[in-house]
PDB file of N, CA and C in Angstrom:
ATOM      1  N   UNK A   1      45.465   1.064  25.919  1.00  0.00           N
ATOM      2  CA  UNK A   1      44.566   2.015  26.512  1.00  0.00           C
ATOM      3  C   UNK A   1      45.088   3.404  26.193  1.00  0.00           C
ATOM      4  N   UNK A   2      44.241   4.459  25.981  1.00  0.00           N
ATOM      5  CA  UNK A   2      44.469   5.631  25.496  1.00  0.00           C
ATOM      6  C   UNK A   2      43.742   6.613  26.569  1.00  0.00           C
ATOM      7  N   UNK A   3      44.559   7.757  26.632  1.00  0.00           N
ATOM      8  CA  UNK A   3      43.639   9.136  27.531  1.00  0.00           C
ATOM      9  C   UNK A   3      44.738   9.381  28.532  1.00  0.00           C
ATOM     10  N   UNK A   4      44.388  10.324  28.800  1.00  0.00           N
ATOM     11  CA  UNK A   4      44.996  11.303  29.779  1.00  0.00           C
ATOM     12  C   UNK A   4      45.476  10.341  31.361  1.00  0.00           C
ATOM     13  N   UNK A   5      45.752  10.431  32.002  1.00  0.00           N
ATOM     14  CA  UNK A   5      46.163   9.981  33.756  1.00  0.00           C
ATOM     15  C   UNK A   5      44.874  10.163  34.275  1.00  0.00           C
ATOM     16  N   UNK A   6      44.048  10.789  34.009  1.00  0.00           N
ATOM     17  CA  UNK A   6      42.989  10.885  34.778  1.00  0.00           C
ATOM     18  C   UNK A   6      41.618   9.906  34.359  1.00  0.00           C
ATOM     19  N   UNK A   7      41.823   9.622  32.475  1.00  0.00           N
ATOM     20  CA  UNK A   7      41.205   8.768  32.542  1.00  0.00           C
ATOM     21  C   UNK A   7      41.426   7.361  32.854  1.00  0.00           C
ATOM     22  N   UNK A   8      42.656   7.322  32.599  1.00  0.00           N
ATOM     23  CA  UNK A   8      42.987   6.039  32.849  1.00  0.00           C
ATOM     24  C   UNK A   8      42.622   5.762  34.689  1.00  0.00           C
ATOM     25  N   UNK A   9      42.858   6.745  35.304  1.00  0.00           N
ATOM     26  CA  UNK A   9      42.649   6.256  36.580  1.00  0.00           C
ATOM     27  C   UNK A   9      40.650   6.061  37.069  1.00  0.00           C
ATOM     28  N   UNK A  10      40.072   6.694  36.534  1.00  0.00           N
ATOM     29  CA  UNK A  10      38.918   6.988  36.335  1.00  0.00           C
ATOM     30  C   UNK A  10      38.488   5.326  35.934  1.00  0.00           C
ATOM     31  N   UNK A  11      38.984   4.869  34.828  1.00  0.00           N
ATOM     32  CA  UNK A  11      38.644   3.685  34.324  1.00  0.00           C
ATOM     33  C   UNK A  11      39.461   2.432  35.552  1.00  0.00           C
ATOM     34  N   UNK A  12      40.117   2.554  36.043  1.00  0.00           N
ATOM     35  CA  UNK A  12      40.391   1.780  37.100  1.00  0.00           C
ATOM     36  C   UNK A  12      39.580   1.493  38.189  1.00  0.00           C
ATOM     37  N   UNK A  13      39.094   3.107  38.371  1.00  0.00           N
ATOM     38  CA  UNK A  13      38.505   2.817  39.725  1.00  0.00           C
ATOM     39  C   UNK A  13      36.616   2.514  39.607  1.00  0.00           C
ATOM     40  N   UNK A  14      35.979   3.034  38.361  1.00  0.00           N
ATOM     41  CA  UNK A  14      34.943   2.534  37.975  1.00  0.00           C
ATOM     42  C   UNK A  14      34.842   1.426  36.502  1.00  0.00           C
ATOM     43  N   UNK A  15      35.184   1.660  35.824  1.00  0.00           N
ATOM     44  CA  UNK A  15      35.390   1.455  34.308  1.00  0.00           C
ATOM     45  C   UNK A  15      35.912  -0.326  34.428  1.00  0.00           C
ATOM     46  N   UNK A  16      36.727  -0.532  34.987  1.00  0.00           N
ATOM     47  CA  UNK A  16      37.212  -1.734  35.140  1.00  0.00           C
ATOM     48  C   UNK A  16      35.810  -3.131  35.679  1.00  0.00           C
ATOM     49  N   UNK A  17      35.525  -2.562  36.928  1.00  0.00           N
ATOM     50  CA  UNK A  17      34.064  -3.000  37.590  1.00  0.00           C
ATOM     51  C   UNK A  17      33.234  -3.540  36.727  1.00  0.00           C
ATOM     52  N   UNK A  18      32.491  -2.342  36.332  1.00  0.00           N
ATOM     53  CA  UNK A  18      31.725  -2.627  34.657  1.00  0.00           C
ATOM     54  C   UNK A  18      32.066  -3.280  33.819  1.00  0.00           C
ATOM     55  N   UNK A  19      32.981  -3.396  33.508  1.00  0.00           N
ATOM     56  CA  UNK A  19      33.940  -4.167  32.352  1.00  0.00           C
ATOM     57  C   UNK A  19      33.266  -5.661  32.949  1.00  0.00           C
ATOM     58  N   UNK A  20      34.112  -5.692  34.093  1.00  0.00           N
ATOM     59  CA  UNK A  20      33.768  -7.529  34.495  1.00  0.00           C
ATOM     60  C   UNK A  20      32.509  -7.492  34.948  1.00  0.00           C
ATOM     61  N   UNK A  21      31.729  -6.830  34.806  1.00  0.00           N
ATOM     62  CA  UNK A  21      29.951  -7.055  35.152  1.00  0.00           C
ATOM     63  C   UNK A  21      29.527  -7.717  33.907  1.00  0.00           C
ATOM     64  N   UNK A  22      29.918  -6.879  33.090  1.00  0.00           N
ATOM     65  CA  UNK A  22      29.736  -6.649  31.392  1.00  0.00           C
ATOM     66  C   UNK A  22      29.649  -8.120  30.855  1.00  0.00           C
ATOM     67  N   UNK A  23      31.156  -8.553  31.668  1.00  0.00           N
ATOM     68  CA  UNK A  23      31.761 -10.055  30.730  1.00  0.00           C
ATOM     69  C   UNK A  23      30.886 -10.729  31.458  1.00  0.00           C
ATOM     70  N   UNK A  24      30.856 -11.229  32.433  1.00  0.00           N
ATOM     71  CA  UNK A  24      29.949 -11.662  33.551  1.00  0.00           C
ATOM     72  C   UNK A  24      28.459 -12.059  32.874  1.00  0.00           C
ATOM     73  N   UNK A  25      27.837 -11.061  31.987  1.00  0.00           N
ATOM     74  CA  UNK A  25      26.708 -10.938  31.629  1.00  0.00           C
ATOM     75  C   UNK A  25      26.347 -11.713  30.022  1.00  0.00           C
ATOM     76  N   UNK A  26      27.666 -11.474  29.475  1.00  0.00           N
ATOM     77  CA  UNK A  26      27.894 -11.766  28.499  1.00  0.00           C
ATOM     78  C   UNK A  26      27.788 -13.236  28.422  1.00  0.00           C
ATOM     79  N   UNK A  27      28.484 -13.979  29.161  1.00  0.00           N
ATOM     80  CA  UNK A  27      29.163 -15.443  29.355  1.00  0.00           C
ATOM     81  C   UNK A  27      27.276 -16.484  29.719  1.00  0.00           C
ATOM     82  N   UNK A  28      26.525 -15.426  30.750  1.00  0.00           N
ATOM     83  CA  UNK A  28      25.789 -15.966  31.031  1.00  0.00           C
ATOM     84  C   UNK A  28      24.881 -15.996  29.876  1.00  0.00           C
ATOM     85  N   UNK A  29      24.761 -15.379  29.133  1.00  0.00           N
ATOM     86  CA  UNK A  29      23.767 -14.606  28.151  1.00  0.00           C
ATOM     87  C   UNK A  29      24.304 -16.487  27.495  1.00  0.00           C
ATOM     88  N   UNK A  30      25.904 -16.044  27.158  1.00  0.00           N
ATOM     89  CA  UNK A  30      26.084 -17.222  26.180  1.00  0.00           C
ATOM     90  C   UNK A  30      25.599 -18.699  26.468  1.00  0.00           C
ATOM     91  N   UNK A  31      25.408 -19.131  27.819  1.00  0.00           N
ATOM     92  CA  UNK A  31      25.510 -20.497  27.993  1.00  0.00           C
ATOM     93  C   UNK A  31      23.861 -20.226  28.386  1.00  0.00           C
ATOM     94  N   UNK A  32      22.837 -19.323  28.384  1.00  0.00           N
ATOM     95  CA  UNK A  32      21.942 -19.684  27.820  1.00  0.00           C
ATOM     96  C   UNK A  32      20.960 -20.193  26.937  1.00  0.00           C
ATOM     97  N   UNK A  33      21.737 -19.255  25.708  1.00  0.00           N
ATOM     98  CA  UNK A  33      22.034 -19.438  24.101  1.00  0.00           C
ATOM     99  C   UNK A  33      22.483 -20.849  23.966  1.00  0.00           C
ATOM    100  N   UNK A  34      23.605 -21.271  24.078  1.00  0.00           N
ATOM    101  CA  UNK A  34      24.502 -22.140  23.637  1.00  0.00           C
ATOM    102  C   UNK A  34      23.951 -23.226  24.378  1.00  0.00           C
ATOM    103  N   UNK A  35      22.744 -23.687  24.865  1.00  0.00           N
ATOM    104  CA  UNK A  35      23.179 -24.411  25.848  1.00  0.00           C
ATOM    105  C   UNK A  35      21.982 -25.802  25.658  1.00  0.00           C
ATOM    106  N   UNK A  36      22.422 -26.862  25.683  1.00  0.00           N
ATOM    107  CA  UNK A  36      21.318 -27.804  25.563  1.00  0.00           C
ATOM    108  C   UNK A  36      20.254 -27.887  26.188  1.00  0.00           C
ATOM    109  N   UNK A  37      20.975 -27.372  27.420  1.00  0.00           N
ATOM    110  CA  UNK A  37      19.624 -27.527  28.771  1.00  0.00           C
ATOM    111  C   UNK A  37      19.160 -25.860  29.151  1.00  0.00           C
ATOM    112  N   UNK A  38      18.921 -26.109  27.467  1.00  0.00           N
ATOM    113  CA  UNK A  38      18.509 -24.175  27.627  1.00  0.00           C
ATOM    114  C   UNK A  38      17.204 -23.625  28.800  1.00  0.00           C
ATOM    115  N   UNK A  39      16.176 -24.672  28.642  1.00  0.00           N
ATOM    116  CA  UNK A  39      14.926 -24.557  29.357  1.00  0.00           C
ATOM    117  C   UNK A  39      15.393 -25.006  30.899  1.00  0.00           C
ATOM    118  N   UNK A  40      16.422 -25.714  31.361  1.00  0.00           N
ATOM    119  CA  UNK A  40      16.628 -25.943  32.640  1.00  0.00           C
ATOM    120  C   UNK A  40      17.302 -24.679  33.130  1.00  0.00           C
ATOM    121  N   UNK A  41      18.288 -24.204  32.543  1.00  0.00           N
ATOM    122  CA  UNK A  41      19.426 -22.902  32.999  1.00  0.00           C
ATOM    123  C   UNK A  41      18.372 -21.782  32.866  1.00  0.00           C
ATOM    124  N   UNK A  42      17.382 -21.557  32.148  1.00  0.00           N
ATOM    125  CA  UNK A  42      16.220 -20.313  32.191  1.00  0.00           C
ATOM    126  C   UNK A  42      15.726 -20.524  33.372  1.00  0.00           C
ATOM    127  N   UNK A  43      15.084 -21.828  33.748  1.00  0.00           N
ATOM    128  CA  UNK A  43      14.026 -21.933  34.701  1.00  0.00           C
ATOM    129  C   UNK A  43      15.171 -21.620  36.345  1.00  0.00           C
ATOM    130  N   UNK A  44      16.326 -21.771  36.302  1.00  0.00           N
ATOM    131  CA  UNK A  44      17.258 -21.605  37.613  1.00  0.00           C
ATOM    132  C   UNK A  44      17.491 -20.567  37.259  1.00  0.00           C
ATOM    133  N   UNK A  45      17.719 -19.620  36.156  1.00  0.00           N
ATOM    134  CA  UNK A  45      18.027 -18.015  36.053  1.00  0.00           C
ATOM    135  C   UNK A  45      16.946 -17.087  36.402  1.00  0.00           C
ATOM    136  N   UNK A  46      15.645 -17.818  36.604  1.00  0.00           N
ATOM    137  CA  UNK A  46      14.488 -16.552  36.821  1.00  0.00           C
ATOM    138  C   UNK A  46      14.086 -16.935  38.442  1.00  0.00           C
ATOM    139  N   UNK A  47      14.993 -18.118  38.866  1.00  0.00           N
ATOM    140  CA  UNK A  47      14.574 -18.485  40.605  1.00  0.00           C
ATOM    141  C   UNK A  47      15.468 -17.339  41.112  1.00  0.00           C
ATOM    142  N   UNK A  48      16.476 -17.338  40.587  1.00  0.00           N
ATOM    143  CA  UNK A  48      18.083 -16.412  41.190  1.00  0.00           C
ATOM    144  C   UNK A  48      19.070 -17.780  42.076  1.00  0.00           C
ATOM    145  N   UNK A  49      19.548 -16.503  42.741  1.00  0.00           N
ATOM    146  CA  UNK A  49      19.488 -17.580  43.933  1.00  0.00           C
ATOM    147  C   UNK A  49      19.075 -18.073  44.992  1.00  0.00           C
ATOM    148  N   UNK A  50      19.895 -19.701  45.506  1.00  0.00           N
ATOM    149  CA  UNK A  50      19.211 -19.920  46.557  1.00  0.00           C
ATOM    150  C   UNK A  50      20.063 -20.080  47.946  1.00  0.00           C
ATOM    151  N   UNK A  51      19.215 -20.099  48.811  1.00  0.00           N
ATOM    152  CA  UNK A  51      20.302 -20.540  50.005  1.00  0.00           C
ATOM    153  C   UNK A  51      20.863 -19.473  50.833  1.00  0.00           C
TER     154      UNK A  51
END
């Protein structure tokens, strides 16, 4: 990681968050893509959740 103390702290206290939203989004994206039961994991991704 590169920048000043201030960014680095900056990226801790927001930057980091985002980061794991980011991956979070990513992973899901993938095992949509990737996924045999592509039409089952769509049809439970547009309910959300439940319960």
């Amino acid at each position: 990681m590169s920048g000043n103390d201030g960014d680095v702290i900056d990226y801790l206290r927001a930057g980091r968050a985002e980061a794991s939203q980011d991956d979070i989004r990513q992973r899901v994206e993938t095992l949509v893509v990737d996924s045999p039961y592509e039409n089952r994991v769509r049809k439970a991704g547009g309910r959300g959740p439940e319960g």
